[in-house]
PDB file of N, CA and C in Angstrom:
ATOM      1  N   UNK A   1     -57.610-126.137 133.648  1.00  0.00           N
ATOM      2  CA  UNK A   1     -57.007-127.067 134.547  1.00  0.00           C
ATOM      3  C   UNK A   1     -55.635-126.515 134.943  1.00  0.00           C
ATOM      4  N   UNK A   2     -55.334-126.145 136.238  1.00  0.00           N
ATOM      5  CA  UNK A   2     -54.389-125.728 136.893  1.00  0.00           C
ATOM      6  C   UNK A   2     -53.391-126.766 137.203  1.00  0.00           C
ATOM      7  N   UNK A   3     -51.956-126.671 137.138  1.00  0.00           N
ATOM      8  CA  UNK A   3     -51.048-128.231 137.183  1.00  0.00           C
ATOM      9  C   UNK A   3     -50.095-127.028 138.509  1.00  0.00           C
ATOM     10  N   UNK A   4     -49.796-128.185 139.353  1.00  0.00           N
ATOM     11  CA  UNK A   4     -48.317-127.987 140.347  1.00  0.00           C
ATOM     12  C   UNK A   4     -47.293-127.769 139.543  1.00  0.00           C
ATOM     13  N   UNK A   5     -46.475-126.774 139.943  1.00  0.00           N
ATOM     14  CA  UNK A   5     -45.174-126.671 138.931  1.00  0.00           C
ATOM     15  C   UNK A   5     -44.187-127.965 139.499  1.00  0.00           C
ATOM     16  N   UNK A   6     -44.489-128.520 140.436  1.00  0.00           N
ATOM     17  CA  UNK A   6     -43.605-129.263 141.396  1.00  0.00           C
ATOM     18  C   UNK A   6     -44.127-130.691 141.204  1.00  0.00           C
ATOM     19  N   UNK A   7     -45.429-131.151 140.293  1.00  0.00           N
ATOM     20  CA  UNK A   7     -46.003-132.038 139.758  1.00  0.00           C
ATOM     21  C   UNK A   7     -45.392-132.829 138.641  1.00  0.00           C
ATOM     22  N   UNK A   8     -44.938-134.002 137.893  1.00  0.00           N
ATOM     23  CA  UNK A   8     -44.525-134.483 136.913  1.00  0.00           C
ATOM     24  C   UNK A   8     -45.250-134.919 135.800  1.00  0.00           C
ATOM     25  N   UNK A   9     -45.088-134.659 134.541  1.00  0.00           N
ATOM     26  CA  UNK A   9     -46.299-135.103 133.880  1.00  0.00           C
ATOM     27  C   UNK A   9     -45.477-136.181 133.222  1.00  0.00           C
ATOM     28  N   UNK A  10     -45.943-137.436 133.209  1.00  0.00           N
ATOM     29  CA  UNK A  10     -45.635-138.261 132.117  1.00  0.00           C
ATOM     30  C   UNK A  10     -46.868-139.375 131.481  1.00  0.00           C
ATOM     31  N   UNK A  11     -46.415-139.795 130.220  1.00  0.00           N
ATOM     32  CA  UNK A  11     -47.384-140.396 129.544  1.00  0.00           C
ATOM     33  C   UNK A  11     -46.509-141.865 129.640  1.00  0.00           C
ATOM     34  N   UNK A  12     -47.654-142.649 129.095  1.00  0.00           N
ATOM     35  CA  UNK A  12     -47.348-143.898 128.733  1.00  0.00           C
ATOM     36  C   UNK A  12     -46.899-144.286 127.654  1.00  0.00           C
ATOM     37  N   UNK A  13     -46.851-143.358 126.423  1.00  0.00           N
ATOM     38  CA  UNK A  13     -46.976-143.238 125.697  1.00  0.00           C
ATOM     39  C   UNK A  13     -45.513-142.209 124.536  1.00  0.00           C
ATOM     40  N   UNK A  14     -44.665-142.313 123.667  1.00  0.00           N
ATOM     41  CA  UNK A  14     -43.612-141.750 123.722  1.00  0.00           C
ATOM     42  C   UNK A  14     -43.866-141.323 121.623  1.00  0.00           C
ATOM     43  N   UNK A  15     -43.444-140.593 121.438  1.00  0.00           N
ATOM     44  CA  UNK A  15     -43.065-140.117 119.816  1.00  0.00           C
ATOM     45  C   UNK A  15     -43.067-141.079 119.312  1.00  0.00           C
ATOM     46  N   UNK A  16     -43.359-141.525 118.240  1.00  0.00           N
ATOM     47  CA  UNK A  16     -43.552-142.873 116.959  1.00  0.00           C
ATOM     48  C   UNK A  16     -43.572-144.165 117.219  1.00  0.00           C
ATOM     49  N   UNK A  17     -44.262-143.454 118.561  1.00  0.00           N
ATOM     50  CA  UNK A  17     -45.264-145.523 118.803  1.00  0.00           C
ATOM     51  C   UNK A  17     -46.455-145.475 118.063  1.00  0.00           C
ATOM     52  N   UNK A  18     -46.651-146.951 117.895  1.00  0.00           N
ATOM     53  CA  UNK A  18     -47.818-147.086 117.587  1.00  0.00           C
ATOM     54  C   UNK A  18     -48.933-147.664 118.010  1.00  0.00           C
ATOM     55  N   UNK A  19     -50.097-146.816 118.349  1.00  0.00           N
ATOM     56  CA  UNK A  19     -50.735-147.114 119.090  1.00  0.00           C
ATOM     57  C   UNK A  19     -52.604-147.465 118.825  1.00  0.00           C
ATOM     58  N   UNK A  20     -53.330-148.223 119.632  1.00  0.00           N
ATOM     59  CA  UNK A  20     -54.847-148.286 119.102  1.00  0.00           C
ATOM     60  C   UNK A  20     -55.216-147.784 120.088  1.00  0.00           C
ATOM     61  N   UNK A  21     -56.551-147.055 119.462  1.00  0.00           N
ATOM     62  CA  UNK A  21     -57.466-146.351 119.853  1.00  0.00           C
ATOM     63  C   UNK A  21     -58.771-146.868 120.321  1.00  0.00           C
ATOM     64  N   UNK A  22     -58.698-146.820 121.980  1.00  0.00           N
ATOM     65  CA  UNK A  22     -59.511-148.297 122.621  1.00  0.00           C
ATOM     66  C   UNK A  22     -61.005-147.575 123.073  1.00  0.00           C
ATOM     67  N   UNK A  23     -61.431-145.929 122.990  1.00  0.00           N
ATOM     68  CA  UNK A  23     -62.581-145.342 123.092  1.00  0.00           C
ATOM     69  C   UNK A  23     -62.690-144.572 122.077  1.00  0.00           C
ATOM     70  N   UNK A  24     -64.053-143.914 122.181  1.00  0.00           N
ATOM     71  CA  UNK A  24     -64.520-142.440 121.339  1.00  0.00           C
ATOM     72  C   UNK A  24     -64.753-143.019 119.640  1.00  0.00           C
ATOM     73  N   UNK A  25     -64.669-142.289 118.984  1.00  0.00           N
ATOM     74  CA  UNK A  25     -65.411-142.103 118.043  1.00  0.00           C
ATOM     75  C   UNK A  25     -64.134-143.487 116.768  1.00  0.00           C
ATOM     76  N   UNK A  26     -63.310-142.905 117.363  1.00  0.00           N
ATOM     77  CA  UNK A  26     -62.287-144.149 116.426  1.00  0.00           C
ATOM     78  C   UNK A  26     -61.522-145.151 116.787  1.00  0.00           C
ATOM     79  N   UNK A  27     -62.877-145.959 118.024  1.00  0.00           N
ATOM     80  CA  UNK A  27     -62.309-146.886 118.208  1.00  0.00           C
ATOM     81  C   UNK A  27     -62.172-148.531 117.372  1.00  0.00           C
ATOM     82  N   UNK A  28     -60.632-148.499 117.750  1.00  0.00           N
ATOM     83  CA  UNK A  28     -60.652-149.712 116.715  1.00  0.00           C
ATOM     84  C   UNK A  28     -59.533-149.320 115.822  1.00  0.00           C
ATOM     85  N   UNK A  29     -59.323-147.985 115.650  1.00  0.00           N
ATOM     86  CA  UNK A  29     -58.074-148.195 114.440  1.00  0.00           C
ATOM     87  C   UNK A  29     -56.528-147.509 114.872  1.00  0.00           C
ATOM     88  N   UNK A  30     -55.506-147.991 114.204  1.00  0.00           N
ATOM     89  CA  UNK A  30     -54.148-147.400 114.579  1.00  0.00           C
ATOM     90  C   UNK A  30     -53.985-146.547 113.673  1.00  0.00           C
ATOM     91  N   UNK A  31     -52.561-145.847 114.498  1.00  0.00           N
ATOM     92  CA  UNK A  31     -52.058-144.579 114.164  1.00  0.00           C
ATOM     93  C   UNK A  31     -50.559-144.654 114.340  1.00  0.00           C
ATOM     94  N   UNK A  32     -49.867-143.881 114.314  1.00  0.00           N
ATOM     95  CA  UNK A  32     -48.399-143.827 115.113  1.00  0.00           C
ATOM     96  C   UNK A  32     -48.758-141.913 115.820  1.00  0.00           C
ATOM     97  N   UNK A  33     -47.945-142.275 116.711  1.00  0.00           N
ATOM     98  CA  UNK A  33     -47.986-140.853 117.609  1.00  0.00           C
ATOM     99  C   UNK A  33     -47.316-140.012 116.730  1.00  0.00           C
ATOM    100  N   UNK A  34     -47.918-138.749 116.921  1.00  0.00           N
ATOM    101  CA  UNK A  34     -46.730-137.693 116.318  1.00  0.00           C
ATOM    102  C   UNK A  34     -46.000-136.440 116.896  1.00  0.00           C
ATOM    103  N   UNK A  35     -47.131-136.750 118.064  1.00  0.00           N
ATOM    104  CA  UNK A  35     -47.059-135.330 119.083  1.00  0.00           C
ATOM    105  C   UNK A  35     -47.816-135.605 120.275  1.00  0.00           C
ATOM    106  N   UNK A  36     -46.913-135.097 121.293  1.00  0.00           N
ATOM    107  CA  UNK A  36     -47.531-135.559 122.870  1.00  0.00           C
ATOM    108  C   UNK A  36     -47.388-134.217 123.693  1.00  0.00           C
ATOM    109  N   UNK A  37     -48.331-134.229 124.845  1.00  0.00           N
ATOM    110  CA  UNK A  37     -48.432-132.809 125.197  1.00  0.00           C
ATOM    111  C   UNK A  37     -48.734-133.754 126.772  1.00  0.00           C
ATOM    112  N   UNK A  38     -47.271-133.803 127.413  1.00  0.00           N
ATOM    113  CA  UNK A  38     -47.711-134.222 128.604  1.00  0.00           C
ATOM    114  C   UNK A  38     -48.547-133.375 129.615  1.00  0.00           C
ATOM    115  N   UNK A  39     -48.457-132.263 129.521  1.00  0.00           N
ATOM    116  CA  UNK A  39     -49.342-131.432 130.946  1.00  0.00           C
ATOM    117  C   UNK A  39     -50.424-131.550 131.437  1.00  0.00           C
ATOM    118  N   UNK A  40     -50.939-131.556 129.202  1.00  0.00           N
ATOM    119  CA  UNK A  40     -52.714-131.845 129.182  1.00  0.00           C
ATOM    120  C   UNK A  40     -53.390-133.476 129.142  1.00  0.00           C
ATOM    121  N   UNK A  41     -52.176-134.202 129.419  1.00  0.00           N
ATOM    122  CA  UNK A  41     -52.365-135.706 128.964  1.00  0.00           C
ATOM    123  C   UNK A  41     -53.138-135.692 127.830  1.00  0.00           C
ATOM    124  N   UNK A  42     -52.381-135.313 126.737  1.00  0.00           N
ATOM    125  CA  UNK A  42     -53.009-135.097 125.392  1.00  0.00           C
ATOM    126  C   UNK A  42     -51.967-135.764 124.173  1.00  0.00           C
ATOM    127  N   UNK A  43     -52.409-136.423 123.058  1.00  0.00           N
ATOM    128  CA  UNK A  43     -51.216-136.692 122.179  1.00  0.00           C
ATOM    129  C   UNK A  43     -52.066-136.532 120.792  1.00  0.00           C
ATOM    130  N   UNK A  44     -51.620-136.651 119.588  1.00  0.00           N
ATOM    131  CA  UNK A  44     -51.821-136.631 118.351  1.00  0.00           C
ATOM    132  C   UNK A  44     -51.731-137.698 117.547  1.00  0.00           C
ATOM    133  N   UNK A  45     -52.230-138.466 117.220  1.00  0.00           N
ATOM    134  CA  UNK A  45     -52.082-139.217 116.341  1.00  0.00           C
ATOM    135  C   UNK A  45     -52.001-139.181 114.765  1.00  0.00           C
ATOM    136  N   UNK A  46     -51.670-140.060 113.618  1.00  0.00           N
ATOM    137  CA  UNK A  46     -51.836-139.557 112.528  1.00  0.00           C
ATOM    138  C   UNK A  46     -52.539-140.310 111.889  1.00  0.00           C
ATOM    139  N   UNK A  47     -53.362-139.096 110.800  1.00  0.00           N
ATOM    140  CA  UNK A  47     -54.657-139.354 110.342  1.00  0.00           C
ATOM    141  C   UNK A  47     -55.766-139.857 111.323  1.00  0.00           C
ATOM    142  N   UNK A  48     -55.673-139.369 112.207  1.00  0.00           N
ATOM    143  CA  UNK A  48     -56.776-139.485 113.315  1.00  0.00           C
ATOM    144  C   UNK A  48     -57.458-138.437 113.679  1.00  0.00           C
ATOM    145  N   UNK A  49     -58.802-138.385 113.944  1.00  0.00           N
ATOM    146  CA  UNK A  49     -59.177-137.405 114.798  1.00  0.00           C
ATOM    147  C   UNK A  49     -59.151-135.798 113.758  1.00  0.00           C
ATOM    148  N   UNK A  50     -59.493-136.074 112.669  1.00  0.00           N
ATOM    149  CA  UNK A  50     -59.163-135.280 111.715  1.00  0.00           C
ATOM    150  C   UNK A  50     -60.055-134.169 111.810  1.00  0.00           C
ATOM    151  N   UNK A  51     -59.637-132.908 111.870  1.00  0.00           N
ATOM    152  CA  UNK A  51     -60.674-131.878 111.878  1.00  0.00           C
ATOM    153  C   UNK A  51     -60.818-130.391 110.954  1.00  0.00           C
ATOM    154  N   UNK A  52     -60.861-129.936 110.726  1.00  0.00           N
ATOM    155  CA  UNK A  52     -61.089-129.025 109.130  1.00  0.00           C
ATOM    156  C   UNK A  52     -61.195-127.479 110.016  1.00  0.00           C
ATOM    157  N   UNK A  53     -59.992-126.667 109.476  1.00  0.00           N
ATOM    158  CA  UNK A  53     -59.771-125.712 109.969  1.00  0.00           C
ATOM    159  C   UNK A  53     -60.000-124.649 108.319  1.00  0.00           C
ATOM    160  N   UNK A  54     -60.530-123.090 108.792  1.00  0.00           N
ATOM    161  CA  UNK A  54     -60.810-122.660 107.353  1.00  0.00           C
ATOM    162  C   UNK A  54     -60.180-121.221 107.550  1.00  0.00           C
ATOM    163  N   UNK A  55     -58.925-121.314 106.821  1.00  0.00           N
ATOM    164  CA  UNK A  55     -58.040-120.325 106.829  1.00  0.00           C
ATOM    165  C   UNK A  55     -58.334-118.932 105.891  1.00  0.00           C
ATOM    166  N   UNK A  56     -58.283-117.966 106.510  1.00  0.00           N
ATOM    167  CA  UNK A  56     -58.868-116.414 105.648  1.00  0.00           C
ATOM    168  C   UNK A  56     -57.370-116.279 104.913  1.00  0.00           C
ATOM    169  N   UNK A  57     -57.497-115.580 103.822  1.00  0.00           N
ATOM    170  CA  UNK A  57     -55.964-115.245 103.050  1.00  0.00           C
ATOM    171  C   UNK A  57     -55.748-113.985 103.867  1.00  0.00           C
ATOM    172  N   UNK A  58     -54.157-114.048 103.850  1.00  0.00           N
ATOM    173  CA  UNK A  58     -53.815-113.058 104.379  1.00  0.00           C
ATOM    174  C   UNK A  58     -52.854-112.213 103.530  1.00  0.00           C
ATOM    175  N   UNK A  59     -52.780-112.268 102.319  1.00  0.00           N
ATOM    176  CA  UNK A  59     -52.857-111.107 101.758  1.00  0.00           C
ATOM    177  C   UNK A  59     -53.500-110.744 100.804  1.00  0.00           C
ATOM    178  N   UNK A  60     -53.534-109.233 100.398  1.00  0.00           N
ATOM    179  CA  UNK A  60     -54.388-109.594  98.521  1.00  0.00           C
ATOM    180  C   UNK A  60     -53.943-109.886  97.815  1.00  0.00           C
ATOM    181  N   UNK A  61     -55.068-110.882  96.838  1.00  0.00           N
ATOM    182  CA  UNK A  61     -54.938-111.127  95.856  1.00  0.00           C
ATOM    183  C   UNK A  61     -54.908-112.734  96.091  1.00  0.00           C
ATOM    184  N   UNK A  62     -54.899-113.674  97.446  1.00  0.00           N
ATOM    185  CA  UNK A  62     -54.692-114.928  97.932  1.00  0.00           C
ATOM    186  C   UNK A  62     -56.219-115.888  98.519  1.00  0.00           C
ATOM    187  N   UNK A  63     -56.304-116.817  98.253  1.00  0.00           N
ATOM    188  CA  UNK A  63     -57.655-117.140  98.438  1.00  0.00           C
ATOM    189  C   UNK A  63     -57.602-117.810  99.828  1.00  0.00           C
ATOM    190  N   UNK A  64     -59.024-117.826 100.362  1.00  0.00           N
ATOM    191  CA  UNK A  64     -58.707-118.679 101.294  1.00  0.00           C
ATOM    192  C   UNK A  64     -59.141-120.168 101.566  1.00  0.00           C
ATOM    193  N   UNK A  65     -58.339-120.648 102.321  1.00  0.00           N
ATOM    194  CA  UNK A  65     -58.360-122.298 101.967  1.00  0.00           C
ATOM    195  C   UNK A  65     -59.117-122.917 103.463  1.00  0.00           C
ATOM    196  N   UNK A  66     -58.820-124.268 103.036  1.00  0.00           N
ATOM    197  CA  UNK A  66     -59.656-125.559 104.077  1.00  0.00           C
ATOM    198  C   UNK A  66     -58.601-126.573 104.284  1.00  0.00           C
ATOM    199  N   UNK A  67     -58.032-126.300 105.497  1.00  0.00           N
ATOM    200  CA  UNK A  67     -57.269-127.138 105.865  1.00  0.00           C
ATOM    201  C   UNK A  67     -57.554-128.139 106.562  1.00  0.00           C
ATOM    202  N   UNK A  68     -57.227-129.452 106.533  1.00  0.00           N
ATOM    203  CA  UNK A  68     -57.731-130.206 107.979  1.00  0.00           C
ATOM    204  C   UNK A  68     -56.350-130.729 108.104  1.00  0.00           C
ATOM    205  N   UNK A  69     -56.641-131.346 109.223  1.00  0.00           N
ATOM    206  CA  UNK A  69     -55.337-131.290 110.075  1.00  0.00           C
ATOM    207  C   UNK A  69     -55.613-131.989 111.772  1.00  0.00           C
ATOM    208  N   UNK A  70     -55.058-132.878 112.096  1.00  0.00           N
ATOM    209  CA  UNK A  70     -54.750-133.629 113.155  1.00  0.00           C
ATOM    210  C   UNK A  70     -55.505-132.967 114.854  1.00  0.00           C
ATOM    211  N   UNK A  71     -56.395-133.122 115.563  1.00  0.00           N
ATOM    212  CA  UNK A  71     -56.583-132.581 116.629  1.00  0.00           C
ATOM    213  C   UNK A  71     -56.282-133.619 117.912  1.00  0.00           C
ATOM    214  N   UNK A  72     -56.086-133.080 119.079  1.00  0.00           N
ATOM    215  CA  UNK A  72     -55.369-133.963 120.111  1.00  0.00           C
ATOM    216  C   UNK A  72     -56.353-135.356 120.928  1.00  0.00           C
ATOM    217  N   UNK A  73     -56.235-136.112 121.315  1.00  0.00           N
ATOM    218  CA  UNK A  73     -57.088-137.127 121.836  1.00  0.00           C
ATOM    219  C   UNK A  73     -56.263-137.454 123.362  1.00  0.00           C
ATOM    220  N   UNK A  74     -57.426-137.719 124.330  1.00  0.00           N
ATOM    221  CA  UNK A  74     -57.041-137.791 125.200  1.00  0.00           C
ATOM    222  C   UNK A  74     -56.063-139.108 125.403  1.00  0.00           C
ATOM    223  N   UNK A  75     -55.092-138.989 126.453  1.00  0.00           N
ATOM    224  CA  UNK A  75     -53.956-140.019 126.384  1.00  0.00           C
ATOM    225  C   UNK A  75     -54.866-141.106 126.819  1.00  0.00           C
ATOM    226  N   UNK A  76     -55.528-141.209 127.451  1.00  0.00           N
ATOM    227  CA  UNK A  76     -56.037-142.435 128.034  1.00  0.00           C
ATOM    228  C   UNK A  76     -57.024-143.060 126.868  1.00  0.00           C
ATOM    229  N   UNK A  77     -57.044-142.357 126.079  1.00  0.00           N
ATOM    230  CA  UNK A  77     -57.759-143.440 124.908  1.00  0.00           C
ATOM    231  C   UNK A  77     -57.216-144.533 124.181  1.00  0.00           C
ATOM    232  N   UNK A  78     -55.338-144.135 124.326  1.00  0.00           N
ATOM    233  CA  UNK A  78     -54.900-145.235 123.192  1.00  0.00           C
ATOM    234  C   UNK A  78     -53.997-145.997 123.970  1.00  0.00           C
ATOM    235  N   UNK A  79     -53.833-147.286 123.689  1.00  0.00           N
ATOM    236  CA  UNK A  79     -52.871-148.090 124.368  1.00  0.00           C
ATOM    237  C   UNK A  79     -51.750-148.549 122.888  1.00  0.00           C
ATOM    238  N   UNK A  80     -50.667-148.917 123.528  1.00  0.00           N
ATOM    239  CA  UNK A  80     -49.692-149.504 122.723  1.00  0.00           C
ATOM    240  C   UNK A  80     -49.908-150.669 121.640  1.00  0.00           C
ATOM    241  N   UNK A  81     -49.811-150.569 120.597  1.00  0.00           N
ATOM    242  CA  UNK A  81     -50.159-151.513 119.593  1.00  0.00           C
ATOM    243  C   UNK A  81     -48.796-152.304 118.924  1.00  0.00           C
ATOM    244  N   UNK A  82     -48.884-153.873 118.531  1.00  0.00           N
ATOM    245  CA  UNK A  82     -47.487-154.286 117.908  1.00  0.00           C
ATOM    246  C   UNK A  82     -48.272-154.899 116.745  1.00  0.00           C
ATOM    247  N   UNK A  83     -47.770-154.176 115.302  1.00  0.00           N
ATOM    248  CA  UNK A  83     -48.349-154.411 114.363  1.00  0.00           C
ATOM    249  C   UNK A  83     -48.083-155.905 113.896  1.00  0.00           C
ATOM    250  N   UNK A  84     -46.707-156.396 114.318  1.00  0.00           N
ATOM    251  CA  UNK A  84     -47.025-157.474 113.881  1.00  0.00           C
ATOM    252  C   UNK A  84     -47.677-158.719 114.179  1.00  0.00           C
ATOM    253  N   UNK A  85     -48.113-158.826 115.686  1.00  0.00           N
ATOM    254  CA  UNK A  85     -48.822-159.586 116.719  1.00  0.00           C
ATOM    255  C   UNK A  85     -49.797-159.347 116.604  1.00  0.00           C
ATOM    256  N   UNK A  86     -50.546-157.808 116.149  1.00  0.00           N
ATOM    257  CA  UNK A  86     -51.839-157.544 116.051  1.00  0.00           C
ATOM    258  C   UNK A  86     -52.657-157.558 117.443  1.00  0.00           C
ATOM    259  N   UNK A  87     -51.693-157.552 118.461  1.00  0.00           N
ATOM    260  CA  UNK A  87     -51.812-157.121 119.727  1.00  0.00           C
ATOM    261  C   UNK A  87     -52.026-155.829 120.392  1.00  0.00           C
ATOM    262  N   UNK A  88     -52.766-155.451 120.936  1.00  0.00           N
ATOM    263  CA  UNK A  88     -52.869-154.221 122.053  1.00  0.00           C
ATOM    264  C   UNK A  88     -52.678-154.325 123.315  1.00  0.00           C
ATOM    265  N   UNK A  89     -51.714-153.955 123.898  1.00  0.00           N
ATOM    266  CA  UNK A  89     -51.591-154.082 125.572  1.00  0.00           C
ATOM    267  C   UNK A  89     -51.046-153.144 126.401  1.00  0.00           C
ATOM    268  N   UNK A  90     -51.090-153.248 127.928  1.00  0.00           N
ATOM    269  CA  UNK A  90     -50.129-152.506 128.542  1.00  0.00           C
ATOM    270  C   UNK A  90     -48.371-152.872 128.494  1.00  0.00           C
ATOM    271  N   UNK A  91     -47.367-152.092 129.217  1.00  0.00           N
ATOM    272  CA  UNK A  91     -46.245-152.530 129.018  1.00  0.00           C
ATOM    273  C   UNK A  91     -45.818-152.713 129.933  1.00  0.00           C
ATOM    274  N   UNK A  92     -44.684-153.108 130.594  1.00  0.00           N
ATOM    275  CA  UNK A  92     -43.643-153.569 131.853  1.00  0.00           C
ATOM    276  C   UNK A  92     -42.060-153.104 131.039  1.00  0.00           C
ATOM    277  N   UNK A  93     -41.330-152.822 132.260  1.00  0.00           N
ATOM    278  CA  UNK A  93     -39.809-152.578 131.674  1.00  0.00           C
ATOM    279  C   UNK A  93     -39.668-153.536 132.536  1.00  0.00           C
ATOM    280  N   UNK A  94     -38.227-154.240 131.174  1.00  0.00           N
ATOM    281  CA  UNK A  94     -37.479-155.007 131.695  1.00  0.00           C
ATOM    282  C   UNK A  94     -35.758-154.886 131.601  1.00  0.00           C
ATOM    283  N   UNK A  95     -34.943-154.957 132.366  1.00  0.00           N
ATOM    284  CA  UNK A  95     -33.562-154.463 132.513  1.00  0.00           C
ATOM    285  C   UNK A  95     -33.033-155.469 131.646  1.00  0.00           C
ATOM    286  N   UNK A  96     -32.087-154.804 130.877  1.00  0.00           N
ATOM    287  CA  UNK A  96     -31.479-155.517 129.235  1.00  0.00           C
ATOM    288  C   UNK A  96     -30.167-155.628 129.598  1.00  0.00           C
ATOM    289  N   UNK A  97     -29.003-155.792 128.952  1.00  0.00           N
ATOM    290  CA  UNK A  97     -27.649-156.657 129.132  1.00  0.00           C
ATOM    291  C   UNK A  97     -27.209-154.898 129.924  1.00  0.00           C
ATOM    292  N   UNK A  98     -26.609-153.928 128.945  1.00  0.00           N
ATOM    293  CA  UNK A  98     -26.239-153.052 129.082  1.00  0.00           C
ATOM    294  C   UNK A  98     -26.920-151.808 130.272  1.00  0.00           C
ATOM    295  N   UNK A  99     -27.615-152.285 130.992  1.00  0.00           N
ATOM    296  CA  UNK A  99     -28.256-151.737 132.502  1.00  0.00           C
ATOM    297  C   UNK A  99     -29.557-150.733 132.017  1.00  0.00           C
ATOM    298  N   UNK A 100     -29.670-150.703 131.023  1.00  0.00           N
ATOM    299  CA  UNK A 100     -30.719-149.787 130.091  1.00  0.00           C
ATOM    300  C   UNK A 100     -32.215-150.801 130.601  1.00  0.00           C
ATOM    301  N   UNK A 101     -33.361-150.457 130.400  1.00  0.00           N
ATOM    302  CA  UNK A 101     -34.895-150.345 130.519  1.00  0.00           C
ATOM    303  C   UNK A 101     -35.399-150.530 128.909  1.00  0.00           C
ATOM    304  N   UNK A 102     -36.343-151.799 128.893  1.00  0.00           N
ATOM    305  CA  UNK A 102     -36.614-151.658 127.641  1.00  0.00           C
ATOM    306  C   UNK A 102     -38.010-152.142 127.477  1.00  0.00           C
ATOM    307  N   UNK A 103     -39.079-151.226 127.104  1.00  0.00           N
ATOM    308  CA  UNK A 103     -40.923-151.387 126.906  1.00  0.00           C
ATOM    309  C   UNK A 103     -40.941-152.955 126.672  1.00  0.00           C
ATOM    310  N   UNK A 104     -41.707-153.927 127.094  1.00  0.00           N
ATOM    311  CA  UNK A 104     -42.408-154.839 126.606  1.00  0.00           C
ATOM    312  C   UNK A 104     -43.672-155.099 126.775  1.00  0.00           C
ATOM    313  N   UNK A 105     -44.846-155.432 125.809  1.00  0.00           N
ATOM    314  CA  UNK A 105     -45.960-155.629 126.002  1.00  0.00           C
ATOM    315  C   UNK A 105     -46.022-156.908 126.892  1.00  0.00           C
ATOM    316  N   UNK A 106     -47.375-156.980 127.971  1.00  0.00           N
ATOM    317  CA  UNK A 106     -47.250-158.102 128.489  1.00  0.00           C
ATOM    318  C   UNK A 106     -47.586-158.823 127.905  1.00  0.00           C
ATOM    319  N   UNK A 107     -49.006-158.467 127.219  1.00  0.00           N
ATOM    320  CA  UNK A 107     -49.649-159.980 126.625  1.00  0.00           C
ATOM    321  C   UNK A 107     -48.716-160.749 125.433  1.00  0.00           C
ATOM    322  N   UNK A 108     -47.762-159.971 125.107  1.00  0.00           N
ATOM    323  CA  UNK A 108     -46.422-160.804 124.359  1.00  0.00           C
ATOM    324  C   UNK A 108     -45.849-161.845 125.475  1.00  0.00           C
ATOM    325  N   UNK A 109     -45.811-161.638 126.575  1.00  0.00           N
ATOM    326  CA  UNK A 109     -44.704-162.624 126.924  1.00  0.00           C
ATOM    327  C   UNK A 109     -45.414-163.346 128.000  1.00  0.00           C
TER     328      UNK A 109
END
């Protein structure tokens, strides 16, 4: 997939939100983000999407191991989650005292 250099990528989505996973194979459970890759509209979640990588030793005398480790899910799978509402929704900004922008879920308000 070829991107415009003159194109913007952004997500809905930002570093240590937490979010549910509304298709594919794990739908239904949360995560918090850990890593976002706007270009590919791709992010990481944790303990999600877990996949088993099998590392050769690289030197002698070192064994080799089985790692698993986090693989990317498409952005459009997860929406914003508020753990304590037990809510999933989209968001709206709303302008706060100090002229700043601040996420709110709608179905909160």
């Amino acid at each position: 997939m070829t991107s415009n250099k003159y194109s913007r990528s952004k997500l809905h989505v930002k570093v240590g939100d937490t979010v549910k996973i509304i298709s594919g194979d794990y739908k239904g459970q949360t995560g918090e983000i850990i890593k976002t890759f706007p270009k590919k509209q791709k992010v990481i979640v944790r303990n999600i999407n877990m996949k088993t990588k099998h590392v050769r030793p690289t030197q002698e005398g070192q064994s080799g191991q089985i790692i698993k480790e986090e693989a990317p899910l498409a952005s459009s799978n997860v929406m914003l989650y508020d753990k304590d509402q037990k809510i999933a929704s989209r968001y709206r900004k709303q302008k706060i005292n100090n002229g700043k922008y601040q996420r709110i879920l709608i179905k909160l308000n």
